[in-house]
N, C-alpha and C. Protein backbone atom coordinates (compact mmCIF):
# COMPACT_ATOMS: atom_id res chain seq x y z
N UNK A 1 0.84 -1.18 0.00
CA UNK A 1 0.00 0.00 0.00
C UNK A 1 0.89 1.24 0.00
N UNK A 2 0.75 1.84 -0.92
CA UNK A 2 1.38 3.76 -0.65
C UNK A 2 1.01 4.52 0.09
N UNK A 3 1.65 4.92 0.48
CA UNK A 3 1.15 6.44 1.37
C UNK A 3 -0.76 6.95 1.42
N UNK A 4 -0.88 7.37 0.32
CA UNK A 4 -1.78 7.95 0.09
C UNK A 4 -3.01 6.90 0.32
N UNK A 5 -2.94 5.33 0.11
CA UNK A 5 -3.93 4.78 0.34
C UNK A 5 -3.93 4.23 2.01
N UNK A 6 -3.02 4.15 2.61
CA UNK A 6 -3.03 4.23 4.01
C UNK A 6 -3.46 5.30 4.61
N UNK A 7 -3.06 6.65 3.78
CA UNK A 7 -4.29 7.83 4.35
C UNK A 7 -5.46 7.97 4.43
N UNK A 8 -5.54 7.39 3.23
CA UNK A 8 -7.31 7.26 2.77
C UNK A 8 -8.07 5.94 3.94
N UNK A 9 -7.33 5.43 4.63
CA UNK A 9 -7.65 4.44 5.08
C UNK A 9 -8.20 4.76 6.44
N UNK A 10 -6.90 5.07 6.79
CA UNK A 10 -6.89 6.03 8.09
C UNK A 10 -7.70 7.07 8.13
N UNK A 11 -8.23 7.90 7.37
CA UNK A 11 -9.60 8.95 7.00
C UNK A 11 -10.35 8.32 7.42
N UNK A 12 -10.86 7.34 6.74
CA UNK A 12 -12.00 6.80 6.91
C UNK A 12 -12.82 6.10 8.36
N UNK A 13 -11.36 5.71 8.80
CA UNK A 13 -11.45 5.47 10.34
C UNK A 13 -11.89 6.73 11.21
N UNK A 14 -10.88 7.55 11.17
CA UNK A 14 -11.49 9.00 11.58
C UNK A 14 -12.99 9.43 11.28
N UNK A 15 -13.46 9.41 9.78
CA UNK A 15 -14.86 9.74 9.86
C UNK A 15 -15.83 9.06 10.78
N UNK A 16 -15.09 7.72 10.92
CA UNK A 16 -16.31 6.49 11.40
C UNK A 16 -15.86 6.62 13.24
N UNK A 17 -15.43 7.12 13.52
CA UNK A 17 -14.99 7.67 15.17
C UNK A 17 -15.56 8.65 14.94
N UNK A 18 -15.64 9.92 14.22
CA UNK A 18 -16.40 10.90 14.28
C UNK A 18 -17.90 10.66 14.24
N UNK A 19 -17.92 9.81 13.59
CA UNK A 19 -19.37 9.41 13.54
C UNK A 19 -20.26 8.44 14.64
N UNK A 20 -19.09 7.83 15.18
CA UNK A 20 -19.68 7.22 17.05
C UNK A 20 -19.63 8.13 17.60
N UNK A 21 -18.60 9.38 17.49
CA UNK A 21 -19.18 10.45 19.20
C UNK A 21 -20.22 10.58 18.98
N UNK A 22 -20.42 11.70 17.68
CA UNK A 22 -21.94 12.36 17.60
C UNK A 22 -23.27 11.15 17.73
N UNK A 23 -22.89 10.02 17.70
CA UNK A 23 -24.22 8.90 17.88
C UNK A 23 -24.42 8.73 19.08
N UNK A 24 -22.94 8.42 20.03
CA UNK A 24 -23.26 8.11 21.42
C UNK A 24 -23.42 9.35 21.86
N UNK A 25 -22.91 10.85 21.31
CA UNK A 25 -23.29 11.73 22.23
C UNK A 25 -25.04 12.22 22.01
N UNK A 26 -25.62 11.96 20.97
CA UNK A 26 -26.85 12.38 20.65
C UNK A 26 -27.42 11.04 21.27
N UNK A 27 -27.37 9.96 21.38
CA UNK A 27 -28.18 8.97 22.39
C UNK A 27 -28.17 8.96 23.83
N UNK A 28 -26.35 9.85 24.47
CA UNK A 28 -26.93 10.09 25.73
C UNK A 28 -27.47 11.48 26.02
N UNK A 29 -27.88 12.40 25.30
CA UNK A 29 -28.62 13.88 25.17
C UNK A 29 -29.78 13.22 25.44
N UNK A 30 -30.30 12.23 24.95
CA UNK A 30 -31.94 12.15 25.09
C UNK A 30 -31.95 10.45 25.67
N UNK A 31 -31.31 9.61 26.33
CA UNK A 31 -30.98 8.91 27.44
C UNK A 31 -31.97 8.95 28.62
N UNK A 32 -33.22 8.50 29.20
CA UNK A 32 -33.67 8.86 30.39
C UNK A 32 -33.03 8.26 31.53
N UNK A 33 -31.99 7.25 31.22
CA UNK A 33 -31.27 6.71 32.98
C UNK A 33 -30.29 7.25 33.06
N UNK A 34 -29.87 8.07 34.21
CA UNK A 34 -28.77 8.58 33.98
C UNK A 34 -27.67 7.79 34.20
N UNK A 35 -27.37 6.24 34.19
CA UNK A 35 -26.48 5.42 34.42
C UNK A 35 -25.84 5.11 32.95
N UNK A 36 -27.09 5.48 32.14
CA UNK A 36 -26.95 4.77 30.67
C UNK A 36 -26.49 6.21 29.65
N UNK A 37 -27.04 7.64 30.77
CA UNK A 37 -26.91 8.49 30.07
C UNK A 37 -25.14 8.86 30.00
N UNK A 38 -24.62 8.80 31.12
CA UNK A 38 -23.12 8.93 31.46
C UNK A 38 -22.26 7.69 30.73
N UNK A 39 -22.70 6.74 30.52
CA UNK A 39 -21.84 5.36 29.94
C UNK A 39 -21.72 5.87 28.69
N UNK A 40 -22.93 6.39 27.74
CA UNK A 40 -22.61 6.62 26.45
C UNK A 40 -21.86 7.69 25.96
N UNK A 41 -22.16 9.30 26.96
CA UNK A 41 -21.18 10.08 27.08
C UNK A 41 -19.94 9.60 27.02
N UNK A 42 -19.45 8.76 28.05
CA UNK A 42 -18.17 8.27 28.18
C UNK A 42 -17.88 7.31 26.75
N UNK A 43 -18.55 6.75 26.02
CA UNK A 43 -18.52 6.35 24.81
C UNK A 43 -18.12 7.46 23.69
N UNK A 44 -18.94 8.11 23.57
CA UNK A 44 -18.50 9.49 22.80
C UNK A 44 -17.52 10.32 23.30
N UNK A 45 -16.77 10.13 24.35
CA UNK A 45 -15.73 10.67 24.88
C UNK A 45 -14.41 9.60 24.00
N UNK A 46 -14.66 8.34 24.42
CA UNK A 46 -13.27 7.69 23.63
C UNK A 46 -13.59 7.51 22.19
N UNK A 47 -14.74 8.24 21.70
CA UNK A 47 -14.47 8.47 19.85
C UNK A 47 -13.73 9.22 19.75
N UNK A 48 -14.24 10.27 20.37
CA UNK A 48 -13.50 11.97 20.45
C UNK A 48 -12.01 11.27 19.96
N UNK A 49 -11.62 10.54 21.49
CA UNK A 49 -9.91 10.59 21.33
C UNK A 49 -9.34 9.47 20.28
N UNK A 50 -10.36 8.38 19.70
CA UNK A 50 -9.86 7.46 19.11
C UNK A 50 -9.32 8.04 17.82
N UNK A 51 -10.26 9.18 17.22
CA UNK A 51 -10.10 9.66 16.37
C UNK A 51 -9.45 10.87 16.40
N UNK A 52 -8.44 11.57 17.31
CA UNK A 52 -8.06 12.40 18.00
C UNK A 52 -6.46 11.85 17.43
N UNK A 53 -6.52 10.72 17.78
CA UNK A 53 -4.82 9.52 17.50
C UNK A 53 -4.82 9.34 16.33
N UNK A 54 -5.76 8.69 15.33
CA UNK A 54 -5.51 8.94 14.44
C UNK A 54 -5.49 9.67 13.63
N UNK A 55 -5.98 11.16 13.96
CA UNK A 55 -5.16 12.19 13.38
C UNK A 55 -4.08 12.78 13.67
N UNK A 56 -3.35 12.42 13.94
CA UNK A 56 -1.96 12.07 14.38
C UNK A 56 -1.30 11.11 13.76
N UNK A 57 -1.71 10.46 13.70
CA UNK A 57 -1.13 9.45 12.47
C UNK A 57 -1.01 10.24 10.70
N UNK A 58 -2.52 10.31 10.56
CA UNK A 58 -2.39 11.05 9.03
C UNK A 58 -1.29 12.36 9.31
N UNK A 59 -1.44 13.40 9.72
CA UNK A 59 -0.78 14.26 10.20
C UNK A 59 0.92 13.70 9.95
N UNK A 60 1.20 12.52 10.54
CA UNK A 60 2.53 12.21 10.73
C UNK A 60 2.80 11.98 9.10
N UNK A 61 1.84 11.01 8.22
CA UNK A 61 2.20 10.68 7.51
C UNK A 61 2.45 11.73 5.76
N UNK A 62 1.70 12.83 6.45
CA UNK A 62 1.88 13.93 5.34
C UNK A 62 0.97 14.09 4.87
N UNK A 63 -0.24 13.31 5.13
CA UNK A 63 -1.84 14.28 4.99
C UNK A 63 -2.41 14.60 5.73
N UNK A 64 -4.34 15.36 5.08
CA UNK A 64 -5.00 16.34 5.57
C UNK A 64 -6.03 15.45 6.55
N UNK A 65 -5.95 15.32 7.77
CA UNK A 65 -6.78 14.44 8.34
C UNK A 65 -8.14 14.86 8.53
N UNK A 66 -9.17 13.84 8.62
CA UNK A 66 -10.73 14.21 8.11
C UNK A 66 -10.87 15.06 9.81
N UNK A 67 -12.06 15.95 9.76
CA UNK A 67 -12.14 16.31 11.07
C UNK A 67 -13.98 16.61 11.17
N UNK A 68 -14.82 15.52 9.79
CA UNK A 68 -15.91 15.31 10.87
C UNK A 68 -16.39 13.94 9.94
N UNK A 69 -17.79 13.64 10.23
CA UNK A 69 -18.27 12.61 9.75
C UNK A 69 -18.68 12.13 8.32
N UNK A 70 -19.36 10.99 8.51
CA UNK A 70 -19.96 10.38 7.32
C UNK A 70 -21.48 11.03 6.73
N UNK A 71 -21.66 11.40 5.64
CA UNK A 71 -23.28 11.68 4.98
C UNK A 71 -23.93 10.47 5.19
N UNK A 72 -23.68 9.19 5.45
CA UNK A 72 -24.35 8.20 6.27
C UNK A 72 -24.95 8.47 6.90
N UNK A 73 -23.96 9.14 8.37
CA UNK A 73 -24.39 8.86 9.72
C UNK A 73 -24.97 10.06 9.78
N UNK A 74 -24.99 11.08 9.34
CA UNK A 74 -25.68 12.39 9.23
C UNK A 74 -27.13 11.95 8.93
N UNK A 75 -27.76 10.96 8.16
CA UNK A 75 -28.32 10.84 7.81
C UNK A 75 -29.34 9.55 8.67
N UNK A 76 -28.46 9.10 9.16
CA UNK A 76 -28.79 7.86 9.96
C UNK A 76 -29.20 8.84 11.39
N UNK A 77 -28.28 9.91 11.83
CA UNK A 77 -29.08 10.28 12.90
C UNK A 77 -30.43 10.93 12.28
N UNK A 78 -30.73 11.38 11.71
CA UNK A 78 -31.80 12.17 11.01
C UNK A 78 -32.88 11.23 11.14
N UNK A 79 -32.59 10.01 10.70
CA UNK A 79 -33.61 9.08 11.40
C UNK A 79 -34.10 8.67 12.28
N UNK A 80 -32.88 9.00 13.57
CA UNK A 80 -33.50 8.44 14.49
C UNK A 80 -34.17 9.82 15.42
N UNK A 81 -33.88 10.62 14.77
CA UNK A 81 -34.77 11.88 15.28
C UNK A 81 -36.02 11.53 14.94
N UNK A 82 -36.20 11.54 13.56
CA UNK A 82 -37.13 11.39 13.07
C UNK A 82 -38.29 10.34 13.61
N UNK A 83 -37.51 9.27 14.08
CA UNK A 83 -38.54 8.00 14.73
C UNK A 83 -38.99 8.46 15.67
N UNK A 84 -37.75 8.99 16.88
CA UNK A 84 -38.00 9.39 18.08
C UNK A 84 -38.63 10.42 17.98
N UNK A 85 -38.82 11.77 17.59
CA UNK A 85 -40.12 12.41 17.31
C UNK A 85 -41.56 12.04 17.36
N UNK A 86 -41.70 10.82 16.25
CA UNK A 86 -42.78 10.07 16.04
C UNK A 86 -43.15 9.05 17.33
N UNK A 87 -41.96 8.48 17.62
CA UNK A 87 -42.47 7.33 18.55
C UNK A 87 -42.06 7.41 19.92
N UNK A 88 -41.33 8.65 20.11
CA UNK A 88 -40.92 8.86 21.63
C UNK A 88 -39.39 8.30 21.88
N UNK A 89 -38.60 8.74 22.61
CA UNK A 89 -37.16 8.56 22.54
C UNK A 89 -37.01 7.30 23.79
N UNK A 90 -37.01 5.92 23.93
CA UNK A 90 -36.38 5.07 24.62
C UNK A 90 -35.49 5.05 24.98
N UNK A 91 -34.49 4.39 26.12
CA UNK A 91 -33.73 4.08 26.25
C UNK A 91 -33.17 2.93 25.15
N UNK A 92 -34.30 1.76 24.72
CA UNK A 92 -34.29 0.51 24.09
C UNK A 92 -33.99 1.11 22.50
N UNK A 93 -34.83 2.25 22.18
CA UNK A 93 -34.70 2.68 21.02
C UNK A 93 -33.15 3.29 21.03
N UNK A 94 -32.94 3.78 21.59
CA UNK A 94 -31.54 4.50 21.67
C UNK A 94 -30.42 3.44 21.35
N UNK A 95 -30.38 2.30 22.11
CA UNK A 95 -29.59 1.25 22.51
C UNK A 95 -29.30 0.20 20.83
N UNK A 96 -30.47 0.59 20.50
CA UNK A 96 -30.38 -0.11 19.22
C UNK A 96 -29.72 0.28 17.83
N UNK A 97 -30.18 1.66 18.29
CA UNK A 97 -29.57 2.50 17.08
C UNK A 97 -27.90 2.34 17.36
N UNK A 98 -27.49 2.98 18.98
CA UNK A 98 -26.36 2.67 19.13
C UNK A 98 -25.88 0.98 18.75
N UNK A 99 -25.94 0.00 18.91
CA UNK A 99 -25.59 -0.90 18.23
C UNK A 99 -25.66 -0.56 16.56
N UNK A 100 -26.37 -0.27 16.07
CA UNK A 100 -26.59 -0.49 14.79
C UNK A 100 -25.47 0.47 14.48
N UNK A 101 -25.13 1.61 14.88
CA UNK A 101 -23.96 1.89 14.34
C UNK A 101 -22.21 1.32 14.87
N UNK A 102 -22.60 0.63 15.75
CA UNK A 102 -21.55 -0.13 15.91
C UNK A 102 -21.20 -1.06 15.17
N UNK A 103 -22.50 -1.63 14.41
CA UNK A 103 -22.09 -2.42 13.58
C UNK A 103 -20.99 -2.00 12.40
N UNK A 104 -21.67 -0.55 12.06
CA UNK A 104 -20.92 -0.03 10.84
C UNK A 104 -19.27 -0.18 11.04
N UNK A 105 -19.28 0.81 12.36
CA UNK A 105 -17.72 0.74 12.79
C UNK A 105 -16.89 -0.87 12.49
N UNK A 106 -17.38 -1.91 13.36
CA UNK A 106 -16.99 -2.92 13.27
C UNK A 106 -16.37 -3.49 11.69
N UNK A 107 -17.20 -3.42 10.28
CA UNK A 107 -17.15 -3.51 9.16
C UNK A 107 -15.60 -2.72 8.60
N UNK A 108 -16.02 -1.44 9.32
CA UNK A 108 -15.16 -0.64 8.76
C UNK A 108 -13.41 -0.98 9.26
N UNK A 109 -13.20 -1.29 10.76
CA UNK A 109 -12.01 -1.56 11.02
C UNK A 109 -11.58 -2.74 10.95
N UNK A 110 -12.56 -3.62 10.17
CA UNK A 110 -12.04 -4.47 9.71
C UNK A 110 -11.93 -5.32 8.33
N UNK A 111 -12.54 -3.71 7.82
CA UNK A 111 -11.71 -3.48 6.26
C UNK A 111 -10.47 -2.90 6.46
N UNK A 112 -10.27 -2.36 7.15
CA UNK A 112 -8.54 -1.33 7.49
C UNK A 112 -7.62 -2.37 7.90
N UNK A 113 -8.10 -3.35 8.88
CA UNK A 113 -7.68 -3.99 8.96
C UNK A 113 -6.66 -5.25 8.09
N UNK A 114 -7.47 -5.40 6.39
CA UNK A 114 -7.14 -5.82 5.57
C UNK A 114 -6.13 -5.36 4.84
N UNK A 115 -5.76 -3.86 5.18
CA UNK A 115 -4.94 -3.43 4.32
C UNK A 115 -3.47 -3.53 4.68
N UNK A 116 -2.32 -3.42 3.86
CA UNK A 116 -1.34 -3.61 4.47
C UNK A 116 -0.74 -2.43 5.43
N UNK A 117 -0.71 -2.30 6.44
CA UNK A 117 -0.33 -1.08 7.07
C UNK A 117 1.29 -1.66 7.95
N UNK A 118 1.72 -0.32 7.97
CA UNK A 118 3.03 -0.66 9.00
C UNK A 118 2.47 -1.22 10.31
N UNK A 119 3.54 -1.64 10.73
CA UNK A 119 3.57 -2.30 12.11
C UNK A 119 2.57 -1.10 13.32
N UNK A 120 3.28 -0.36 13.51
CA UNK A 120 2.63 0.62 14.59
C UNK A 120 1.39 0.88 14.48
N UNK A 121 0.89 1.26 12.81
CA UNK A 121 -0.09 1.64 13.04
C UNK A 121 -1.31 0.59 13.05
N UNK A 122 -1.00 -0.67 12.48
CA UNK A 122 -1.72 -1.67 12.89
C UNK A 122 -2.22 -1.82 14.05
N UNK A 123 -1.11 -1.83 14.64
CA UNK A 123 -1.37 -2.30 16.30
C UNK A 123 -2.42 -1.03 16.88
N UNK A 124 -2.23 0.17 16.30
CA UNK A 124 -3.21 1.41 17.03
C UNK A 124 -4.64 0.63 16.54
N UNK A 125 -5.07 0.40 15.12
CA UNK A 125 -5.87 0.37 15.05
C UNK A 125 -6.51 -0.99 15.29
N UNK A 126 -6.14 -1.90 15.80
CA UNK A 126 -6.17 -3.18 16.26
C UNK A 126 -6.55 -3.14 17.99
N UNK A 127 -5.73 -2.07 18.31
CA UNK A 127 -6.55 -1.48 20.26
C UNK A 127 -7.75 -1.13 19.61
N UNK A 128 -7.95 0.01 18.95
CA UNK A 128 -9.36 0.57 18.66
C UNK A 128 -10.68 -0.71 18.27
N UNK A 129 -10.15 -1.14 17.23
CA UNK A 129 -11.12 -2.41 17.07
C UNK A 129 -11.39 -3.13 18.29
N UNK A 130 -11.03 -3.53 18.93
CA UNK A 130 -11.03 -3.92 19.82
C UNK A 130 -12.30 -3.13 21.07
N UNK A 131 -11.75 -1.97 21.21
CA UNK A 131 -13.12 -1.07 21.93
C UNK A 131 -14.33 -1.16 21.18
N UNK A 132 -14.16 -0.68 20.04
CA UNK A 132 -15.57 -1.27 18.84
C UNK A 132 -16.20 -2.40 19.45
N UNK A 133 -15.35 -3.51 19.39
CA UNK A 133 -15.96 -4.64 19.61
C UNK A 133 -16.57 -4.69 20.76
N UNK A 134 -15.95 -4.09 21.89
CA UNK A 134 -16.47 -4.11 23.24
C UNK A 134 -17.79 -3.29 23.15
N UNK A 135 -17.64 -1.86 22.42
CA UNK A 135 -18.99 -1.29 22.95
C UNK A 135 -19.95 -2.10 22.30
N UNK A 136 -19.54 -2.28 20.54
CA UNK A 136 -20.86 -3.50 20.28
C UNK A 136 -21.54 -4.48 21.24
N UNK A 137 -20.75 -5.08 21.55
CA UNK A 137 -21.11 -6.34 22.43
C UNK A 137 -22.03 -5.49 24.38
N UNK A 138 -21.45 -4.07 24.79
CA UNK A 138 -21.93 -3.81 25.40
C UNK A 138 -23.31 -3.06 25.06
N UNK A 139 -23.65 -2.07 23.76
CA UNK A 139 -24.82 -1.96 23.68
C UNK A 139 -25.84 -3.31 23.22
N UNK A 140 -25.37 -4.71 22.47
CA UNK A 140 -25.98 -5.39 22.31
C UNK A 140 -27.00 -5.89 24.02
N UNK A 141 -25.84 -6.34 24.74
CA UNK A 141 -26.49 -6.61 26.31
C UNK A 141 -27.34 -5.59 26.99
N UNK A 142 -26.68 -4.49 26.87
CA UNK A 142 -28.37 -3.27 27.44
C UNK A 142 -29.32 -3.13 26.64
N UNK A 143 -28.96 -3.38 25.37
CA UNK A 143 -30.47 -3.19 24.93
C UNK A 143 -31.45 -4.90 25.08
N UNK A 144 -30.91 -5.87 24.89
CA UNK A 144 -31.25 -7.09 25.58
C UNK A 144 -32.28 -7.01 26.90
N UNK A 145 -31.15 -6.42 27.76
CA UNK A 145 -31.77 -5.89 29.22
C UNK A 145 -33.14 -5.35 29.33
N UNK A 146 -33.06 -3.93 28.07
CA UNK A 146 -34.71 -2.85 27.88
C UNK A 146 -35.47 -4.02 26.91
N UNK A 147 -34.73 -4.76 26.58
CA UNK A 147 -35.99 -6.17 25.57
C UNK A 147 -36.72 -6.35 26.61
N UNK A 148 -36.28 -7.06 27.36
CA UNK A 148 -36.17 -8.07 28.98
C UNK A 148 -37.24 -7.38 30.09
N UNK A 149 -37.34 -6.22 30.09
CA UNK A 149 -37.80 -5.02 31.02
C UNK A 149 -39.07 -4.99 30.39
N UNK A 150 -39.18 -4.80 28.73
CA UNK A 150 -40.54 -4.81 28.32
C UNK A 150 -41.25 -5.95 28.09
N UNK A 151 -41.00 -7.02 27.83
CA UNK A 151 -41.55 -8.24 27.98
C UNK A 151 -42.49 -8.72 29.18
């Protein structure tokens, strides 16, 4: 891989961290537990920085690092305004959406993953995947939980 497509790579990671703060931070804005409202904050807190490092990386490598999101997820929150408008803002509804964009992330770092990258920066983005995976797997279980609660 050249330069330029390891940038492009690394961008893309950045958009898709930019695009978990603003999800976890717009799901804990309208959050009614405040246990669930502070966890996702703190979620959108380690996008902030995940994508914080890797602009630092592009930066190192001699490009312009991205500094906001995807027309996806712009669009994907727009929806869930849009539901939650219509159908009232859940915790369960929240929880889902947050998964559902975890899914994206997940896809995504592990297309980056595929590419050939140097040593170092593998390993950065190999910690990060890794949190991905965790919050996936942790919004999958709370929203389980608000299944569980309404049943």
């Amino acid at each position: 891989m050249d330069n330029r497509d390891i940038i492009d790579s690394v961008n893309r990671l950045i958009e898709t961290c930019k695009d978990g703060e603003f999800g976890f931070r717009t799901c804990a804005e309208r959050a009614s537990d405040a246990k669930l409202r502070d966890l996702l904050a703190l979620r959108a807190d380690e996008c902030r920085q995940a994508a914080s490092d890797l602009r630092v990386v592009v930066g190192e490598l001699g490009g312009n690092p991205e500094d906001g999101g995807t027309a996806g997820a712009t669009l994907h929150r727009g929806w869930v305004a849009v539901k939650g408008a219509l159908t009232g803002y859940t915790d369960r509804m929240l929880l889902e959406e947050c998964e559902r964009g975890e899914d994206v992330a997940n896809a995504r770092y592990r297309d980056a993953l595929q590419d050939d990258l140097p040593p170092s920066l593998r390993a950065l983005i190999e910690r990060q995947y890794a949190g991905v995976q965790r919050n996936h797997a942790e919004m999958r279980t709370l929203r389980n939980q608000e299944r569980a609660k309404a049943a």
